[in-house]
PDB file of N, CA and C in Angstrom:
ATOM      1  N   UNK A   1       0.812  -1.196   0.000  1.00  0.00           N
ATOM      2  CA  UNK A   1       0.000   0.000   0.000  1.00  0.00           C
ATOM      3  C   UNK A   1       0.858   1.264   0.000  1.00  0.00           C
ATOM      4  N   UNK A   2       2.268   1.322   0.716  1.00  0.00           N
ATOM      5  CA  UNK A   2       2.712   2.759   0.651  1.00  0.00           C
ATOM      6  C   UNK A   2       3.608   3.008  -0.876  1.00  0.00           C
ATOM      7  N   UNK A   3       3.826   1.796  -1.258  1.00  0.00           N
ATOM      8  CA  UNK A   3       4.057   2.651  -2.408  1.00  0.00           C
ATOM      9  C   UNK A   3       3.276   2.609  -3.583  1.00  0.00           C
ATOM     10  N   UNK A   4       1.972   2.194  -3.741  1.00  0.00           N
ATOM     11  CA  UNK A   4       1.089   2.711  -4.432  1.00  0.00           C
ATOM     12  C   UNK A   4       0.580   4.260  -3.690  1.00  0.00           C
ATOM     13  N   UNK A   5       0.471   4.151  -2.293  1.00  0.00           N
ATOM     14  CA  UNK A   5      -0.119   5.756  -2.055  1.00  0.00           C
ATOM     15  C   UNK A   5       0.737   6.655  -2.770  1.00  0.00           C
ATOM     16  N   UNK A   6       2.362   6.356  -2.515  1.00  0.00           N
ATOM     17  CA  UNK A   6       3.296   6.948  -2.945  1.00  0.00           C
ATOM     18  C   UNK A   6       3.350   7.756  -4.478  1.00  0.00           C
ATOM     19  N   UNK A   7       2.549   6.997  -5.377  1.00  0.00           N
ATOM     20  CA  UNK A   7       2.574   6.709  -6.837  1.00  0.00           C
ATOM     21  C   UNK A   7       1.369   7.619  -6.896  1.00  0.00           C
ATOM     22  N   UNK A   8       0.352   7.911  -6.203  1.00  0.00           N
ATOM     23  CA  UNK A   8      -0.415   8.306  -6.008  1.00  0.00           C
ATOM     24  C   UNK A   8      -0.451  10.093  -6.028  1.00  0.00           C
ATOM     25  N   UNK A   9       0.320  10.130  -4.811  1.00  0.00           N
ATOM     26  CA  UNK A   9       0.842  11.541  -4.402  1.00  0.00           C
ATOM     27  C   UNK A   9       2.037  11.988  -5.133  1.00  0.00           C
ATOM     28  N   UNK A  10       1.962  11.320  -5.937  1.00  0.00           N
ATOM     29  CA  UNK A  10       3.083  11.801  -6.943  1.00  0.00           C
ATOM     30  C   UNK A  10       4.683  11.917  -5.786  1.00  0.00           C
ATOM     31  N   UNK A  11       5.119  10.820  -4.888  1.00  0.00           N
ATOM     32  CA  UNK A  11       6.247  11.430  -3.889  1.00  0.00           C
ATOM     33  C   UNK A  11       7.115  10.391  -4.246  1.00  0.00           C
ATOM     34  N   UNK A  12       8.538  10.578  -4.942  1.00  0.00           N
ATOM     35  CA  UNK A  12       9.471   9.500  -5.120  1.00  0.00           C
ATOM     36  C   UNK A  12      10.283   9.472  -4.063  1.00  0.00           C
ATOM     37  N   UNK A  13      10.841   9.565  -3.307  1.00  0.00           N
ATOM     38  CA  UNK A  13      11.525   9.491  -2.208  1.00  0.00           C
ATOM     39  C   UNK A  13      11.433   8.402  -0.960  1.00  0.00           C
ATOM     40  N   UNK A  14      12.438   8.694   0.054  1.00  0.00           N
ATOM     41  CA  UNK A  14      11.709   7.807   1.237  1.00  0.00           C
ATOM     42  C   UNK A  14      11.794   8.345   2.365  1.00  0.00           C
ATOM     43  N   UNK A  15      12.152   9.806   2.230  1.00  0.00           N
ATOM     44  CA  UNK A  15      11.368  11.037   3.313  1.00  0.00           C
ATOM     45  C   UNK A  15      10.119  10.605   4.094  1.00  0.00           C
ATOM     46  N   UNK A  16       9.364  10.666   3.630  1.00  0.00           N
ATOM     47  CA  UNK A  16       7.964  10.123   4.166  1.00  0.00           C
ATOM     48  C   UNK A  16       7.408   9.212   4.662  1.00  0.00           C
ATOM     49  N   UNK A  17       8.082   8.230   4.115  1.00  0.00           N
ATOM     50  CA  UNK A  17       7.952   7.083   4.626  1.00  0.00           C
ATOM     51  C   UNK A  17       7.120   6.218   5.874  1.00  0.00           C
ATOM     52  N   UNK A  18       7.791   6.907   6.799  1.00  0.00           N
ATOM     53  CA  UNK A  18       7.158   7.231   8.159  1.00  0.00           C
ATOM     54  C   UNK A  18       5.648   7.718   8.393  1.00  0.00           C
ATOM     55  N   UNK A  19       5.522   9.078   7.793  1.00  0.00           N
ATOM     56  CA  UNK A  19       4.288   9.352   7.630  1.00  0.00           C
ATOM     57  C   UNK A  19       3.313   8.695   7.453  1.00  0.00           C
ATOM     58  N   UNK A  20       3.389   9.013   5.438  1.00  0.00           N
ATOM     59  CA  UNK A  20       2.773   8.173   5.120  1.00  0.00           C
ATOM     60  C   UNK A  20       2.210   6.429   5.707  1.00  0.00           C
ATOM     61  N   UNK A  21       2.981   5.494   6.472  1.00  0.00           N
ATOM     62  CA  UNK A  21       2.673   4.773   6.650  1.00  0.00           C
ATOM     63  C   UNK A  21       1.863   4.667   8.045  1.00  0.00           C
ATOM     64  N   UNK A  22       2.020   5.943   8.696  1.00  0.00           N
ATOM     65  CA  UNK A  22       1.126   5.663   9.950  1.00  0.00           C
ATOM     66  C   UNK A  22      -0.400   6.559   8.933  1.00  0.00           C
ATOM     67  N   UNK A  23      -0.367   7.092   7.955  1.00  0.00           N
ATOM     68  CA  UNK A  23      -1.549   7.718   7.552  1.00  0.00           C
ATOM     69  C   UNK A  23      -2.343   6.581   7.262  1.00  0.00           C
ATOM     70  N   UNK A  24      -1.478   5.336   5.926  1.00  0.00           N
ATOM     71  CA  UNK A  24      -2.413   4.366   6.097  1.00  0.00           C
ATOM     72  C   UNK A  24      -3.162   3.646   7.054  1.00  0.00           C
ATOM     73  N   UNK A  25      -2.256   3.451   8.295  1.00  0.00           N
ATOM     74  CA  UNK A  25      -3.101   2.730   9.517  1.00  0.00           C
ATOM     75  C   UNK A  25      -4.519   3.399  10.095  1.00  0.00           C
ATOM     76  N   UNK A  26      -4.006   4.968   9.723  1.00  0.00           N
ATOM     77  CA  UNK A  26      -5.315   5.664  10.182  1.00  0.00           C
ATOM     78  C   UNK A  26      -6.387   5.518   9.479  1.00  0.00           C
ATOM     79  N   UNK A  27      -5.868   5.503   8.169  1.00  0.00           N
ATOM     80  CA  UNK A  27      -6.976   5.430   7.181  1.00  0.00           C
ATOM     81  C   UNK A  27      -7.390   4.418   7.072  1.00  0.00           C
ATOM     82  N   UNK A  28      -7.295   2.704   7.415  1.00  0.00           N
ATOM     83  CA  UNK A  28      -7.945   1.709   7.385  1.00  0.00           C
ATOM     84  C   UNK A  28      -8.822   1.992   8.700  1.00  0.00           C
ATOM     85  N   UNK A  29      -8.069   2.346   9.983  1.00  0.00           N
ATOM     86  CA  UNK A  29      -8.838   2.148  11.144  1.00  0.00           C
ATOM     87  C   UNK A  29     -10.100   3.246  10.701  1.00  0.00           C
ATOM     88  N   UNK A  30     -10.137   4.364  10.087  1.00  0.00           N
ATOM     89  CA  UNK A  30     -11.261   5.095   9.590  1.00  0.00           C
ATOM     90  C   UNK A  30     -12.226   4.558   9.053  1.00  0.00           C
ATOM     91  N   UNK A  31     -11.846   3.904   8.009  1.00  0.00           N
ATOM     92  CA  UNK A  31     -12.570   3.754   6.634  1.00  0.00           C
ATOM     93  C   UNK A  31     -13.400   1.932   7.699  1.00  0.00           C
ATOM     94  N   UNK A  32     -12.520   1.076   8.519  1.00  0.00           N
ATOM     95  CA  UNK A  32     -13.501   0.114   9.164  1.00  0.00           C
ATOM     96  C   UNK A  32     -13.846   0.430   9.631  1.00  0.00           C
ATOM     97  N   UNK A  33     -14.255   1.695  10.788  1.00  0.00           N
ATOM     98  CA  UNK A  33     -15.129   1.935  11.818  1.00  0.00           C
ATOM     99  C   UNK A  33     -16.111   2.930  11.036  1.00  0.00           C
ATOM    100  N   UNK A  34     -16.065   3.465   9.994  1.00  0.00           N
ATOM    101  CA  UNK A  34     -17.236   3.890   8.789  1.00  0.00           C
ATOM    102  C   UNK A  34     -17.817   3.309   8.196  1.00  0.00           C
ATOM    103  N   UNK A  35     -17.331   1.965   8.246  1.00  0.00           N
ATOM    104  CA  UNK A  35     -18.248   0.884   7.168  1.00  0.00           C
ATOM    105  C   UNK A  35     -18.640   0.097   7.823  1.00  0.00           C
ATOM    106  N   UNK A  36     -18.057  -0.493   9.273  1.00  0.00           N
ATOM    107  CA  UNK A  36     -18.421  -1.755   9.903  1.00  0.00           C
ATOM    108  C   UNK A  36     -17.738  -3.092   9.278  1.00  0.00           C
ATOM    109  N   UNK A  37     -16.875  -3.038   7.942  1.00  0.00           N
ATOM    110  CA  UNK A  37     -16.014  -3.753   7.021  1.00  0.00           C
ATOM    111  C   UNK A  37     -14.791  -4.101   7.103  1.00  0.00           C
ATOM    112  N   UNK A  38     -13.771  -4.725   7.367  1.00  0.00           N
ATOM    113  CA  UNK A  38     -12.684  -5.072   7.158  1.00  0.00           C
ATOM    114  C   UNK A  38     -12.283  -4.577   5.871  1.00  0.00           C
ATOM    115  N   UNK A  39     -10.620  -3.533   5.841  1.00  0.00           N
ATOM    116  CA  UNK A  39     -10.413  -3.009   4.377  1.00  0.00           C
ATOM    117  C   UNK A  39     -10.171  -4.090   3.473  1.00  0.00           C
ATOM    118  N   UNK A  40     -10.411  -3.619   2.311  1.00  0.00           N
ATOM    119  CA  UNK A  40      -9.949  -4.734   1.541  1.00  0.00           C
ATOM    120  C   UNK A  40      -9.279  -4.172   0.398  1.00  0.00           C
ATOM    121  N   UNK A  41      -7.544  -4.920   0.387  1.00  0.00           N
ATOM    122  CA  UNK A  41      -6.834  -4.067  -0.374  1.00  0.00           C
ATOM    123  C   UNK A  41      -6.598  -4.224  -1.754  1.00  0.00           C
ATOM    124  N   UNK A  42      -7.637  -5.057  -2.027  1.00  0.00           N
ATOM    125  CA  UNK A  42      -7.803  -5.927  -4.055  1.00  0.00           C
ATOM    126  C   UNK A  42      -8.939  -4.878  -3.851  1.00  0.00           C
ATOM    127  N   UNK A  43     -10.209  -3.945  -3.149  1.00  0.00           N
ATOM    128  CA  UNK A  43     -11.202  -3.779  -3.542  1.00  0.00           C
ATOM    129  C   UNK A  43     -11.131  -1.873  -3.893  1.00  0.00           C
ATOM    130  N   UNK A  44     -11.250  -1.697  -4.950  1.00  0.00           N
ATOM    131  CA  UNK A  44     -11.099  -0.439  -5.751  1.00  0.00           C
ATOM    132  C   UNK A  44     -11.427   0.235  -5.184  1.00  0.00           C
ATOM    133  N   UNK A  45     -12.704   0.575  -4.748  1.00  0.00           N
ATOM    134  CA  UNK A  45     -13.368   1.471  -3.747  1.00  0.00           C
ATOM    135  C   UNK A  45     -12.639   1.861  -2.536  1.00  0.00           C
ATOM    136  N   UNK A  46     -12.241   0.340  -1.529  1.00  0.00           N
ATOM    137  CA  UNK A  46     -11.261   0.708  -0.626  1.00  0.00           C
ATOM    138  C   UNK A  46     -10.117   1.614  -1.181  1.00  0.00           C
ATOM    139  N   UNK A  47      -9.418   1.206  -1.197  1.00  0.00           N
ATOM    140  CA  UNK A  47      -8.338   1.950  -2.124  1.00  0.00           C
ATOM    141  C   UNK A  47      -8.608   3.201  -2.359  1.00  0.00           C
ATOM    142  N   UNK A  48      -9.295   3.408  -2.749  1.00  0.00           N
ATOM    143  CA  UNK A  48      -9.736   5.150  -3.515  1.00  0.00           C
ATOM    144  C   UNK A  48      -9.890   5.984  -2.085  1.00  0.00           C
ATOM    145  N   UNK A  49     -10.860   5.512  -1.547  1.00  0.00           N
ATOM    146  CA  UNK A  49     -11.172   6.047   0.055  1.00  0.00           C
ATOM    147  C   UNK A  49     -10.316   5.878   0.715  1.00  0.00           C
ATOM    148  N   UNK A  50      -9.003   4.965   0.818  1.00  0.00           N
ATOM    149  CA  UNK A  50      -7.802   5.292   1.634  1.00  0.00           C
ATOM    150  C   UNK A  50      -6.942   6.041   1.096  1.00  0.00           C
ATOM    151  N   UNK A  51      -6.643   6.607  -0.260  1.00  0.00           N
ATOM    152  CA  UNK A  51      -6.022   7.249  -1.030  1.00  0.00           C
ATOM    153  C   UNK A  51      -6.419   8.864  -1.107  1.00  0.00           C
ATOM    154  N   UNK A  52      -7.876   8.955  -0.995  1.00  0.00           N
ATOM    155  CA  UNK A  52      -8.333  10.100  -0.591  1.00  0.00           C
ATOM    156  C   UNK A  52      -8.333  10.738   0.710  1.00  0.00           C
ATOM    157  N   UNK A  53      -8.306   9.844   2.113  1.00  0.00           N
ATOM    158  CA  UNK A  53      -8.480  10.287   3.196  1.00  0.00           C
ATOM    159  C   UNK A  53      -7.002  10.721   3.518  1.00  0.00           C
ATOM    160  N   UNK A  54      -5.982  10.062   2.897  1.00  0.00           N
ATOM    161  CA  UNK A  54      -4.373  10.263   3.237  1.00  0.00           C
ATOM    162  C   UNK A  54      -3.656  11.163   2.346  1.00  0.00           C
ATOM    163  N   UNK A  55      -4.461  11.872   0.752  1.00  0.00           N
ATOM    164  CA  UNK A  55      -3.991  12.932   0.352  1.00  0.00           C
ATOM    165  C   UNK A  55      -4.252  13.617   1.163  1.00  0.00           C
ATOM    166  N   UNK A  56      -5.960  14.148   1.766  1.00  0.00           N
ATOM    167  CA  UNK A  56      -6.080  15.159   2.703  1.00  0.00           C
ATOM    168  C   UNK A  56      -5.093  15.121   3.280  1.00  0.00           C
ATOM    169  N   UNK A  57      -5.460  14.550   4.429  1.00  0.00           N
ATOM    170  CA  UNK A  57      -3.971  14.229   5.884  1.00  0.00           C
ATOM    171  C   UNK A  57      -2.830  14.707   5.371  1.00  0.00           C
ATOM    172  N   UNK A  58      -2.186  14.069   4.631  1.00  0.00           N
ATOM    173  CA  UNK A  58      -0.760  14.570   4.034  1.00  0.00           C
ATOM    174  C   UNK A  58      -0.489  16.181   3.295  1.00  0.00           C
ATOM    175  N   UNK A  59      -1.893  16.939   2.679  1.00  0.00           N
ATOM    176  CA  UNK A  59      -1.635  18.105   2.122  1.00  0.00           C
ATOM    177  C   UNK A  59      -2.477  18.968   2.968  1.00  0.00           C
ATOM    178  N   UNK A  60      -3.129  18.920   4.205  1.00  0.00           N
ATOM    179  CA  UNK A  60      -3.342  19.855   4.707  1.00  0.00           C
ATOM    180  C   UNK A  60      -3.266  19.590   6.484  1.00  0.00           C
ATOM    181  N   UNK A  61      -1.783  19.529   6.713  1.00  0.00           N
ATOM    182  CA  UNK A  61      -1.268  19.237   8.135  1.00  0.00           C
ATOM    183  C   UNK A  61      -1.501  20.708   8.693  1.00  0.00           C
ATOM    184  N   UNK A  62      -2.190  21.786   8.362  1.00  0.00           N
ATOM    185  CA  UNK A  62      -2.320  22.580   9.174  1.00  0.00           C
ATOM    186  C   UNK A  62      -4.213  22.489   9.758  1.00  0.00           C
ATOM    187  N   UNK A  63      -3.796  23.039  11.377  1.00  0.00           N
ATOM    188  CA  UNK A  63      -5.464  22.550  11.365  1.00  0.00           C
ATOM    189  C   UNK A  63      -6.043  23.268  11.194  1.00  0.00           C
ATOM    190  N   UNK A  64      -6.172  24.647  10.417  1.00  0.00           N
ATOM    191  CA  UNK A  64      -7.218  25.528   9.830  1.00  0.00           C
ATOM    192  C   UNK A  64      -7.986  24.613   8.965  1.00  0.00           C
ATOM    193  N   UNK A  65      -9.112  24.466   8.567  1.00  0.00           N
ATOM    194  CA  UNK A  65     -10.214  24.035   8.127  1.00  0.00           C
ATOM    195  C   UNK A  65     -10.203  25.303   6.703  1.00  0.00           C
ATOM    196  N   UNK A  66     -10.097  24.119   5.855  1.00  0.00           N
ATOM    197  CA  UNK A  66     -10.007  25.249   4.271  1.00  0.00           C
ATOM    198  C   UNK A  66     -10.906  24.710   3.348  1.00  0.00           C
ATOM    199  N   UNK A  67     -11.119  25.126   2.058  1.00  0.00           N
ATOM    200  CA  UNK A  67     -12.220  25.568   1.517  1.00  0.00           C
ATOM    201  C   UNK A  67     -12.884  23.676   1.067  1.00  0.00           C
ATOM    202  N   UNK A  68     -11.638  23.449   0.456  1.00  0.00           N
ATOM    203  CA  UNK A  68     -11.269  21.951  -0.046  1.00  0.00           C
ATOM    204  C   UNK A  68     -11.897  20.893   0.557  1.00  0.00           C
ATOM    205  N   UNK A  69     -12.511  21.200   2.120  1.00  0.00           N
ATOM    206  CA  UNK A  69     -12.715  20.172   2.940  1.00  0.00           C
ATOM    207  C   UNK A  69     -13.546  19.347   2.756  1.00  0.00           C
ATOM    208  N   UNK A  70     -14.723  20.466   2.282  1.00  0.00           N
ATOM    209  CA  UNK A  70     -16.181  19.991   1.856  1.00  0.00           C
ATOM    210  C   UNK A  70     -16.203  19.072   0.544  1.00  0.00           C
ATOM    211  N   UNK A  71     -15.262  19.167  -0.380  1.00  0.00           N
ATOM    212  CA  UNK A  71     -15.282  18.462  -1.638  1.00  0.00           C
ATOM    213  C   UNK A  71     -15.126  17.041  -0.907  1.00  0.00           C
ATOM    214  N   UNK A  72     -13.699  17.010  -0.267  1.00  0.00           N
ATOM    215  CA  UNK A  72     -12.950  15.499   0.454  1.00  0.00           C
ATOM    216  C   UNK A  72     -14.593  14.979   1.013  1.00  0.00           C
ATOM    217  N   UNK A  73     -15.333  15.741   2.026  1.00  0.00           N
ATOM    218  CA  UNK A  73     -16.436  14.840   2.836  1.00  0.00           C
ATOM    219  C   UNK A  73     -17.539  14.193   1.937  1.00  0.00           C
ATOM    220  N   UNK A  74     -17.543  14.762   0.899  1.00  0.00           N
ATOM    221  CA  UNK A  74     -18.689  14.374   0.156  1.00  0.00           C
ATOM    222  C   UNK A  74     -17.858  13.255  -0.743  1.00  0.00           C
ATOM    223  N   UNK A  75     -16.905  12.975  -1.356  1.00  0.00           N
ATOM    224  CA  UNK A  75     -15.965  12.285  -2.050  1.00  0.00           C
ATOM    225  C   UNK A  75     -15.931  11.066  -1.173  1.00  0.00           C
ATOM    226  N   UNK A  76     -15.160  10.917  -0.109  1.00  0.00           N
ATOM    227  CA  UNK A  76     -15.071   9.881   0.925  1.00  0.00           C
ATOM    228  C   UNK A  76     -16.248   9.640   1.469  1.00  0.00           C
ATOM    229  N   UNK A  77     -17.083  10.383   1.905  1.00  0.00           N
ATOM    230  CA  UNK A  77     -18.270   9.944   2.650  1.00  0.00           C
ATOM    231  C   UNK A  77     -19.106   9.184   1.459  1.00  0.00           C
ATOM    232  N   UNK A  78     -19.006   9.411   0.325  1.00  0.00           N
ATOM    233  CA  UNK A  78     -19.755   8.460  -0.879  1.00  0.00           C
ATOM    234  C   UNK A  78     -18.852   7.013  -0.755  1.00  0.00           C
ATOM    235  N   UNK A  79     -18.422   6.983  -1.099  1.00  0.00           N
ATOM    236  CA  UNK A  79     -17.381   5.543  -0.964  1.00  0.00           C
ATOM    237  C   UNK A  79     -17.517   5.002   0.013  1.00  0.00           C
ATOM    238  N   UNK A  80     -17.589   5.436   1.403  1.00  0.00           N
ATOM    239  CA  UNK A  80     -17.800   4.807   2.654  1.00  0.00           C
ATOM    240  C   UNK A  80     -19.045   4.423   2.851  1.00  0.00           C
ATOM    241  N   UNK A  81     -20.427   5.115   2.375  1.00  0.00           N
ATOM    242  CA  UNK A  81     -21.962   4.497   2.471  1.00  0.00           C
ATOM    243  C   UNK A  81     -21.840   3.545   1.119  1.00  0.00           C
ATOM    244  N   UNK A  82     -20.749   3.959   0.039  1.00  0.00           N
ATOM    245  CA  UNK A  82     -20.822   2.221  -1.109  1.00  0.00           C
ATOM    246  C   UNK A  82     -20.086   1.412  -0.383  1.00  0.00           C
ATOM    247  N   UNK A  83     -19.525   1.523   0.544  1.00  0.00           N
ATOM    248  CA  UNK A  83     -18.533   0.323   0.929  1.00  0.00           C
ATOM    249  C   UNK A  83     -19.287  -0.227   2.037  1.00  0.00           C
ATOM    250  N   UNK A  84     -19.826   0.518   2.520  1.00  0.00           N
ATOM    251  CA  UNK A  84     -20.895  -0.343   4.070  1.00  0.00           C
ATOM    252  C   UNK A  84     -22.161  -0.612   3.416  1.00  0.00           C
ATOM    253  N   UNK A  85     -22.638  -0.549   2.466  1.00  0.00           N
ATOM    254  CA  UNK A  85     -23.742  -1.172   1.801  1.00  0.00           C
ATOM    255  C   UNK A  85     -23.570  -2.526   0.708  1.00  0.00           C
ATOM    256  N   UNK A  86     -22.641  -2.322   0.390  1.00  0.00           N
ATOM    257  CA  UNK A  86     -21.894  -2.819  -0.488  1.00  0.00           C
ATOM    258  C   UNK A  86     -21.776  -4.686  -0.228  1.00  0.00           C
ATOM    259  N   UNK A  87     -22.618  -5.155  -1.249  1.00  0.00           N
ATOM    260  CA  UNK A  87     -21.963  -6.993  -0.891  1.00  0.00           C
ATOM    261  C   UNK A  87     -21.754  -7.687  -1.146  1.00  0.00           C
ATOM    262  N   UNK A  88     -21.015  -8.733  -1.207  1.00  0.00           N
ATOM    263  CA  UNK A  88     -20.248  -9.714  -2.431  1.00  0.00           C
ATOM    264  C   UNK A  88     -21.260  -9.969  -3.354  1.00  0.00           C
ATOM    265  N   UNK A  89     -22.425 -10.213  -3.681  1.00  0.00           N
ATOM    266  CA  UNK A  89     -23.176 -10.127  -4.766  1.00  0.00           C
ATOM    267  C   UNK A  89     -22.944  -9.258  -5.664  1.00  0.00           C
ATOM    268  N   UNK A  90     -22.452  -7.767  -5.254  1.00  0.00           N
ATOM    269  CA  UNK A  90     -22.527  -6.618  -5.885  1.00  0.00           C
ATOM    270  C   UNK A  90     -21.232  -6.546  -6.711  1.00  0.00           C
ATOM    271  N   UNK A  91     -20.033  -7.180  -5.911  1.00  0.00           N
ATOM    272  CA  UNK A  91     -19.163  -6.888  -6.135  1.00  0.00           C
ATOM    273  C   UNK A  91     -18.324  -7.022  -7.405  1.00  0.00           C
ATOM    274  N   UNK A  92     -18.052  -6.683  -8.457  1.00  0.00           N
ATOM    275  CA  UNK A  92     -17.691  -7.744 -10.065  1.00  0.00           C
ATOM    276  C   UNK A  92     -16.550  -7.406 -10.148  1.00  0.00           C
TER     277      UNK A  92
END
Protein backbone atom coordinates (compact mmCIF):
# COMPACT_ATOMS: atom_id res chain seq x y z
CA UNK A 1 0.00 0.00 0.00
CA UNK A 2 2.71 2.76 0.65
CA UNK A 3 4.06 2.65 -2.41
CA UNK A 4 1.09 2.71 -4.43
CA UNK A 5 -0.12 5.76 -2.06
CA UNK A 6 3.30 6.95 -2.94
CA UNK A 7 2.57 6.71 -6.84
CA UNK A 8 -0.42 8.31 -6.01
CA UNK A 9 0.84 11.54 -4.40
CA UNK A 10 3.08 11.80 -6.94
CA UNK A 11 6.25 11.43 -3.89
CA UNK A 12 9.47 9.50 -5.12
CA UNK A 13 11.53 9.49 -2.21
CA UNK A 14 11.71 7.81 1.24
CA UNK A 15 11.37 11.04 3.31
CA UNK A 16 7.96 10.12 4.17
CA UNK A 17 7.95 7.08 4.63
CA UNK A 18 7.16 7.23 8.16
CA UNK A 19 4.29 9.35 7.63
CA UNK A 20 2.77 8.17 5.12
CA UNK A 21 2.67 4.77 6.65
CA UNK A 22 1.13 5.66 9.95
CA UNK A 23 -1.55 7.72 7.55
CA UNK A 24 -2.41 4.37 6.10
CA UNK A 25 -3.10 2.73 9.52
CA UNK A 26 -5.31 5.66 10.18
CA UNK A 27 -6.98 5.43 7.18
CA UNK A 28 -7.94 1.71 7.39
CA UNK A 29 -8.84 2.15 11.14
CA UNK A 30 -11.26 5.09 9.59
CA UNK A 31 -12.57 3.75 6.63
CA UNK A 32 -13.50 0.11 9.16
CA UNK A 33 -15.13 1.93 11.82
CA UNK A 34 -17.24 3.89 8.79
CA UNK A 35 -18.25 0.88 7.17
CA UNK A 36 -18.42 -1.76 9.90
CA UNK A 37 -16.01 -3.75 7.02
CA UNK A 38 -12.68 -5.07 7.16
CA UNK A 39 -10.41 -3.01 4.38
CA UNK A 40 -9.95 -4.73 1.54
CA UNK A 41 -6.83 -4.07 -0.37
CA UNK A 42 -7.80 -5.93 -4.06
CA UNK A 43 -11.20 -3.78 -3.54
CA UNK A 44 -11.10 -0.44 -5.75
CA UNK A 45 -13.37 1.47 -3.75
CA UNK A 46 -11.26 0.71 -0.63
CA UNK A 47 -8.34 1.95 -2.12
CA UNK A 48 -9.74 5.15 -3.51
CA UNK A 49 -11.17 6.05 0.05
CA UNK A 50 -7.80 5.29 1.63
CA UNK A 51 -6.02 7.25 -1.03
CA UNK A 52 -8.33 10.10 -0.59
CA UNK A 53 -8.48 10.29 3.20
CA UNK A 54 -4.37 10.26 3.24
CA UNK A 55 -3.99 12.93 0.35
CA UNK A 56 -6.08 15.16 2.70
CA UNK A 57 -3.97 14.23 5.88
CA UNK A 58 -0.76 14.57 4.03
CA UNK A 59 -1.64 18.11 2.12
CA UNK A 60 -3.34 19.86 4.71
CA UNK A 61 -1.27 19.24 8.14
CA UNK A 62 -2.32 22.58 9.17
CA UNK A 63 -5.46 22.55 11.37
CA UNK A 64 -7.22 25.53 9.83
CA UNK A 65 -10.21 24.03 8.13
CA UNK A 66 -10.01 25.25 4.27
CA UNK A 67 -12.22 25.57 1.52
CA UNK A 68 -11.27 21.95 -0.05
CA UNK A 69 -12.72 20.17 2.94
CA UNK A 70 -16.18 19.99 1.86
CA UNK A 71 -15.28 18.46 -1.64
CA UNK A 72 -12.95 15.50 0.45
CA UNK A 73 -16.44 14.84 2.84
CA UNK A 74 -18.69 14.37 0.16
CA UNK A 75 -15.96 12.28 -2.05
CA UNK A 76 -15.07 9.88 0.92
CA UNK A 77 -18.27 9.94 2.65
CA UNK A 78 -19.76 8.46 -0.88
CA UNK A 79 -17.38 5.54 -0.96
CA UNK A 80 -17.80 4.81 2.65
CA UNK A 81 -21.96 4.50 2.47
CA UNK A 82 -20.82 2.22 -1.11
CA UNK A 83 -18.53 0.32 0.93
CA UNK A 84 -20.90 -0.34 4.07
CA UNK A 85 -23.74 -1.17 1.80
CA UNK A 86 -21.89 -2.82 -0.49
CA UNK A 87 -21.96 -6.99 -0.89
CA UNK A 88 -20.25 -9.71 -2.43
CA UNK A 89 -23.18 -10.13 -4.77
CA UNK A 90 -22.53 -6.62 -5.89
CA UNK A 91 -19.16 -6.89 -6.14
CA UNK A 92 -17.69 -7.74 -10.06
Amino acid sequence: MLDELKQYLHIYGDDEDIILSSLILVAKDYLEKGTGKAFDEMNPKHKLALYLFCAHQYENRNPVVSSNTKTLEYSLNSLIFQIKWETEETIT
